[in-house]
N, C-alpha and C. Protein backbone atom coordinates (compact mmCIF):
# COMPACT_ATOMS: atom_id res chain seq x y z
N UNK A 1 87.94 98.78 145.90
CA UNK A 1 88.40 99.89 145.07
C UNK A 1 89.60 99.47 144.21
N UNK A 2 90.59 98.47 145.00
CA UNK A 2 91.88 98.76 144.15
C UNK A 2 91.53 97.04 142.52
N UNK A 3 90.53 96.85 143.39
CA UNK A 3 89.34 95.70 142.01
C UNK A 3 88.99 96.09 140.98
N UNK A 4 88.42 97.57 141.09
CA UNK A 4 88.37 98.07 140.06
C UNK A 4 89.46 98.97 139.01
N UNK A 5 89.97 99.20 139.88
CA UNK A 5 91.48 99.53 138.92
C UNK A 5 91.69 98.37 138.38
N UNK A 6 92.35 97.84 138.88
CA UNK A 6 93.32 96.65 138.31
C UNK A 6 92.26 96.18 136.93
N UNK A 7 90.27 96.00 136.95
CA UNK A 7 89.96 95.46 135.74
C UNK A 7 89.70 96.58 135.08
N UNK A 8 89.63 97.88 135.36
CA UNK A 8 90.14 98.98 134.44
C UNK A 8 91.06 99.27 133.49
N UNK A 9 92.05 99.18 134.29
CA UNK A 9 93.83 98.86 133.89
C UNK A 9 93.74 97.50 132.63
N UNK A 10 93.43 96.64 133.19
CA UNK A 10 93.43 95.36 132.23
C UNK A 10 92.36 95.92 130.78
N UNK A 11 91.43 96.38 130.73
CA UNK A 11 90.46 96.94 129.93
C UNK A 11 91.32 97.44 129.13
N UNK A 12 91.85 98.98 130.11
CA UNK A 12 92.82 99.96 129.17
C UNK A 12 93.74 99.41 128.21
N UNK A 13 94.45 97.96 128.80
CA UNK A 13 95.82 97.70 128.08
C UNK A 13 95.43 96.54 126.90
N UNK A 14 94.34 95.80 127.37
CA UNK A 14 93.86 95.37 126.02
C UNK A 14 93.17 96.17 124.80
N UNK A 15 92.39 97.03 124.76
CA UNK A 15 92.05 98.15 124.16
C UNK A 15 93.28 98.87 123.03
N UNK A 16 94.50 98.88 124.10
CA UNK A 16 95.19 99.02 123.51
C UNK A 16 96.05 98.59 122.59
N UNK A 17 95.98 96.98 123.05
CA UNK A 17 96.78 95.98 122.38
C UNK A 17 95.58 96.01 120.79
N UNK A 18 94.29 95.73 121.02
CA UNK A 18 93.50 96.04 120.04
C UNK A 18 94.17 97.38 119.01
N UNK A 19 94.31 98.31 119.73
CA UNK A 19 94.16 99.86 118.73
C UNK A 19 95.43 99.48 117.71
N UNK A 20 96.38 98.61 119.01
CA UNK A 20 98.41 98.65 117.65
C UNK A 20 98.33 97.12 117.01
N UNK A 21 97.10 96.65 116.57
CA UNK A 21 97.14 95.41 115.80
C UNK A 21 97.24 95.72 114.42
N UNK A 22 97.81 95.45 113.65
CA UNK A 22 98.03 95.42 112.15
C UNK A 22 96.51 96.00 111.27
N UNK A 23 96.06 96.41 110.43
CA UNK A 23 95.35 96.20 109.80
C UNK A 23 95.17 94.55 109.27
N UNK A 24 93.43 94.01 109.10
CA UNK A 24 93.36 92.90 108.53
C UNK A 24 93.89 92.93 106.93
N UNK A 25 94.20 91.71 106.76
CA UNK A 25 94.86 91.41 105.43
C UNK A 25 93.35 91.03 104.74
N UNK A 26 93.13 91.78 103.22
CA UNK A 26 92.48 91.40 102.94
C UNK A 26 92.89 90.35 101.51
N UNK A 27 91.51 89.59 101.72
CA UNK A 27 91.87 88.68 100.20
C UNK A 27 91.20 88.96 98.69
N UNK A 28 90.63 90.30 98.84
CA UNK A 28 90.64 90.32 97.19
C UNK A 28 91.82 89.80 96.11
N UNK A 29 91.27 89.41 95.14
CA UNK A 29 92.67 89.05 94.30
C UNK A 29 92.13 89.98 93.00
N UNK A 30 93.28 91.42 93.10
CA UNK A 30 93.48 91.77 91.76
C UNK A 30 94.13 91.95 91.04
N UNK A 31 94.77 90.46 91.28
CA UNK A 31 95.60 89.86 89.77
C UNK A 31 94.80 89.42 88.56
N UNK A 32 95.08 90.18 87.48
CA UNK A 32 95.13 89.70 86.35
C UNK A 32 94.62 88.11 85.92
N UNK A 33 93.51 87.37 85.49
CA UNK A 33 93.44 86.63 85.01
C UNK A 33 93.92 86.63 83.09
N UNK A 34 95.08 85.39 82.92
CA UNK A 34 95.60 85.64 82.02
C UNK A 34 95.53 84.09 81.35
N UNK A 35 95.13 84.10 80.05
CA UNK A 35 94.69 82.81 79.13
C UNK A 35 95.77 82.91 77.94
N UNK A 36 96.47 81.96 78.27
CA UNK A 36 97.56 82.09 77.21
C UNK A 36 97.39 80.65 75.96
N UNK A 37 96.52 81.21 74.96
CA UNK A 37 96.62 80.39 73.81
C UNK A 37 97.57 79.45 73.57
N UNK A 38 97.49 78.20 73.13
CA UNK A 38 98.34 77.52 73.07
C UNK A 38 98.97 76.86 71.46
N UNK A 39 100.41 76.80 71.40
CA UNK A 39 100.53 77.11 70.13
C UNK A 39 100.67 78.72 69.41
N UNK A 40 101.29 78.60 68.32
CA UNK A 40 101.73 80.44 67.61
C UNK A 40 100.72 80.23 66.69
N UNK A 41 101.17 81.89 66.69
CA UNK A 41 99.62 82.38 65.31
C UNK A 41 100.23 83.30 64.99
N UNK A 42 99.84 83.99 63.77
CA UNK A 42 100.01 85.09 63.04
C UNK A 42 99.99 86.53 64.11
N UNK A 43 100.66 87.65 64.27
CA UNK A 43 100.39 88.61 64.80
C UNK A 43 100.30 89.74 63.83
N UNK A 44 99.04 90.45 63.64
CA UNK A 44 98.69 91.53 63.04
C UNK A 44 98.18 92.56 64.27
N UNK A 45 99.08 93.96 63.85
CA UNK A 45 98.57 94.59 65.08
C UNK A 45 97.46 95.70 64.34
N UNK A 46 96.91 96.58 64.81
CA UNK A 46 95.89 97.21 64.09
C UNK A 46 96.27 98.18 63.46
N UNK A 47 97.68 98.44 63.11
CA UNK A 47 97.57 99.35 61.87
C UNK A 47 98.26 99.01 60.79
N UNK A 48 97.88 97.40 60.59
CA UNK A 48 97.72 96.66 59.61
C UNK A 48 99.39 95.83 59.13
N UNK A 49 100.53 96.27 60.15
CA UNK A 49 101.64 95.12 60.11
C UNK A 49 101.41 94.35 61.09
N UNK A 50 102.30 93.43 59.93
CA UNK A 50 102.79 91.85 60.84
C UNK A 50 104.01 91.51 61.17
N UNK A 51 103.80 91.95 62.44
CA UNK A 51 105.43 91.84 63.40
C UNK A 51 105.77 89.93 63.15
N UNK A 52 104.84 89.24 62.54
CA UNK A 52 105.43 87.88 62.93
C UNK A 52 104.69 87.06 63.57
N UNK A 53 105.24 85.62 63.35
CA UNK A 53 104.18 84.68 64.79
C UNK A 53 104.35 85.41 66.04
N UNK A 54 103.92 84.86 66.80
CA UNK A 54 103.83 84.96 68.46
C UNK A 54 102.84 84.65 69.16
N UNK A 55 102.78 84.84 70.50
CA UNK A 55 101.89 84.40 71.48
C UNK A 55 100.39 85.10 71.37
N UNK A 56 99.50 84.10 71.61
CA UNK A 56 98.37 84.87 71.97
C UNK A 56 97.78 85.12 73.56
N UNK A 57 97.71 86.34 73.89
CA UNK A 57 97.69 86.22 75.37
C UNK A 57 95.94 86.97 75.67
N UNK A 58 95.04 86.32 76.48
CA UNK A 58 93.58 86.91 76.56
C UNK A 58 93.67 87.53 77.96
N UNK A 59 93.52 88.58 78.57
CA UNK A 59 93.27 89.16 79.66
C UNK A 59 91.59 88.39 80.06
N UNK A 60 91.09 87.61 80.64
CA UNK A 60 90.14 87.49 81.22
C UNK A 60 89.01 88.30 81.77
N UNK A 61 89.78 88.79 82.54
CA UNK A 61 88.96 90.06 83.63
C UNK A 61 88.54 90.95 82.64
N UNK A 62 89.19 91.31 81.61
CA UNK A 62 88.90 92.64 80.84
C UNK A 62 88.52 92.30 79.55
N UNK A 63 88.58 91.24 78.83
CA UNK A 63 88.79 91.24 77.36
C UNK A 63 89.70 90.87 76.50
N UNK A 64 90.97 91.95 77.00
CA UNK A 64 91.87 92.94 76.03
C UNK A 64 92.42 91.24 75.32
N UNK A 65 92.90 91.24 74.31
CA UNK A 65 93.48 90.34 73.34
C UNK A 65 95.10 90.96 72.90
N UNK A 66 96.19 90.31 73.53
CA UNK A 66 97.53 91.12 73.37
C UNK A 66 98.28 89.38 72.81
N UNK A 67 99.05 90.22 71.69
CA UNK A 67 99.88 89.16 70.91
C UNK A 67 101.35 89.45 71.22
N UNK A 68 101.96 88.66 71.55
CA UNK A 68 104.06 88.99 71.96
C UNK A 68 104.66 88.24 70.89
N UNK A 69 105.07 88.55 70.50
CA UNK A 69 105.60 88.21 69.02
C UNK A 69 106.88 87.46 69.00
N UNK A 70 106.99 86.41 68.39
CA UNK A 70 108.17 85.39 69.03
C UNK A 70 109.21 85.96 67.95
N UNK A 71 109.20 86.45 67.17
CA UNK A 71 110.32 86.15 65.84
C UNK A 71 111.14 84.93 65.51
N UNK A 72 110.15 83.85 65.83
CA UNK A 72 111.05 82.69 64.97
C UNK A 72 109.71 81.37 64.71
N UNK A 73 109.92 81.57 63.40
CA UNK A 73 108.54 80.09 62.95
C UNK A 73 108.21 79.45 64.26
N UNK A 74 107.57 79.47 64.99
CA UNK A 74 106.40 78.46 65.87
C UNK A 74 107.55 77.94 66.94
N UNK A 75 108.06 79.53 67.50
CA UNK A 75 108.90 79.46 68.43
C UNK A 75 107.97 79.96 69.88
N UNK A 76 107.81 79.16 70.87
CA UNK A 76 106.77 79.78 71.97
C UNK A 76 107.60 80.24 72.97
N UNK A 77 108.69 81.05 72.57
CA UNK A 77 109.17 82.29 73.25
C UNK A 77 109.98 82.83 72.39
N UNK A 78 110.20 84.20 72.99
CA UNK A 78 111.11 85.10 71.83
C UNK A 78 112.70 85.01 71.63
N UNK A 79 112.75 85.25 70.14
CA UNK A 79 113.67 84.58 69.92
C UNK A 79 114.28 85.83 68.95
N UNK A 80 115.72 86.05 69.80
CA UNK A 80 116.87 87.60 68.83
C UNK A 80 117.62 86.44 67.41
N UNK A 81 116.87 86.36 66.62
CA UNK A 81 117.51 85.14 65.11
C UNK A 81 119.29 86.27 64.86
N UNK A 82 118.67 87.50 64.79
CA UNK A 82 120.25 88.39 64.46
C UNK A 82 121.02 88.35 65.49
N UNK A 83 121.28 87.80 66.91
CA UNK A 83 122.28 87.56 68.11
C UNK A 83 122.75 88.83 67.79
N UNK A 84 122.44 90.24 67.88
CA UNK A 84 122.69 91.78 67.78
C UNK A 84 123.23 92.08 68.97
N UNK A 85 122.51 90.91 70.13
CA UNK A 85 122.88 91.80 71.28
C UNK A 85 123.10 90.17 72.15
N UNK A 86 123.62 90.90 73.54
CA UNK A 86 123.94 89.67 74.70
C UNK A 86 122.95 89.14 75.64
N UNK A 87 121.70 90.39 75.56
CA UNK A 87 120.69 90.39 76.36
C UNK A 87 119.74 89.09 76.35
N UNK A 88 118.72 88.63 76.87
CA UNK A 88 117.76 87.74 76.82
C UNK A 88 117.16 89.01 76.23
N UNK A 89 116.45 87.85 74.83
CA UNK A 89 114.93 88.38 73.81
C UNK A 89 114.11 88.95 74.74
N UNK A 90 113.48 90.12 75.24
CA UNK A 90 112.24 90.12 75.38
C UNK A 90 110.85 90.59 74.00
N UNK A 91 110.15 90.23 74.05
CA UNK A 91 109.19 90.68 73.25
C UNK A 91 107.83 91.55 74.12
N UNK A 92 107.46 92.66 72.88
CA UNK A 92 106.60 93.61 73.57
C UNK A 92 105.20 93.52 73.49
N UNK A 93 104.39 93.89 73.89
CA UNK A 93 103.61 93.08 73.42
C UNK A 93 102.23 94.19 72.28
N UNK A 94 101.88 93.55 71.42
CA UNK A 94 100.97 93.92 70.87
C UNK A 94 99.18 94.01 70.79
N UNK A 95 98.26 95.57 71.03
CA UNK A 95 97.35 95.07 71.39
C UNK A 95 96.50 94.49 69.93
N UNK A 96 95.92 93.68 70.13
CA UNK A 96 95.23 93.00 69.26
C UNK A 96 93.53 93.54 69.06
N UNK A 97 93.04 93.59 70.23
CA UNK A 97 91.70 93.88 69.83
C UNK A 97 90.61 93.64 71.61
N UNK A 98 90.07 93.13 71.48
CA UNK A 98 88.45 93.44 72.77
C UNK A 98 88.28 92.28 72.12
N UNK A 99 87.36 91.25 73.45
CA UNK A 99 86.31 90.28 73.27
C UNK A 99 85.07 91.77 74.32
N UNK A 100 83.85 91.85 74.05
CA UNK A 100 83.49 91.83 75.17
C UNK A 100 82.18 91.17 75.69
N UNK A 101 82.78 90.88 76.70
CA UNK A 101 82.44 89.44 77.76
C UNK A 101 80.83 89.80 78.16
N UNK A 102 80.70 91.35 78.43
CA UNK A 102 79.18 91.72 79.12
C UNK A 102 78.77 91.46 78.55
N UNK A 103 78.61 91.25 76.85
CA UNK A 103 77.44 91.01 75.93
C UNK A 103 77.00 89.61 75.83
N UNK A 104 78.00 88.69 76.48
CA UNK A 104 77.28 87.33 76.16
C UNK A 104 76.23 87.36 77.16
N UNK A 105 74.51 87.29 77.36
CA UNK A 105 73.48 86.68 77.26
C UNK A 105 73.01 85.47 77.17
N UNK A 106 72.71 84.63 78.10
CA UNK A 106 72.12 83.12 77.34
C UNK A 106 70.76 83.38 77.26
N UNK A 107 69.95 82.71 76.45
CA UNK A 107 68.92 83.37 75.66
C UNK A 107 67.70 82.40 76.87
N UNK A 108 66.60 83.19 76.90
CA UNK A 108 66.16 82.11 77.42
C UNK A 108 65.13 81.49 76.78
């Protein structure tokens, strides 16, 4: 009798050690795949100004086509030319346009 307690007991307290285990970690990754053109280009955003060279940046996963605009000739980061302020340049970024990816087909 006291045999079966004791592998009862042991049952119960592993069970339990089971129930307070963490959730599993999972490994989806949904980070951002990001293709950063190499070299500056022209940035035109779509309602027809040009903030300037800057970066070309391709979202992968999605398409999206976003340009960050350096403000300085074939500068590959942003650059304050008026020193207005004390801050580090950031630049914002501009959307550019869609690739989309579902439509490529290889023919057979």
């Amino acid at each position: 009798m006291t045999y079966i307690k004791a592998v009862l007991t042991i049952i119960a307290l592993l069970l339990a050690v089971l129930a307070m285990r963490p959730a599993p970690v999972r490994a989806d990754n949904e980070a951002q795949t990001l293709f950063v053109e190499p070299g500056t280009t022209p940035i035109r955003n779509l309602n027809g100004g040009i903030p300037g060279e800057g970066k070309v940046v391709i979202n992968m996963s999605t398409g999206e086509v976003w340009g960050f605009p350096t403000h300085g000739a074939g500068a590959p980061y942003p650059i304050d030319s008026l020193n207005l302020n004390e801050r580090t340049p950031v630049s914002k970024p501009v959307y550019l346009g869609k690739f989309d990816f579902a439509a490529m087909k290889r023919g057979r």
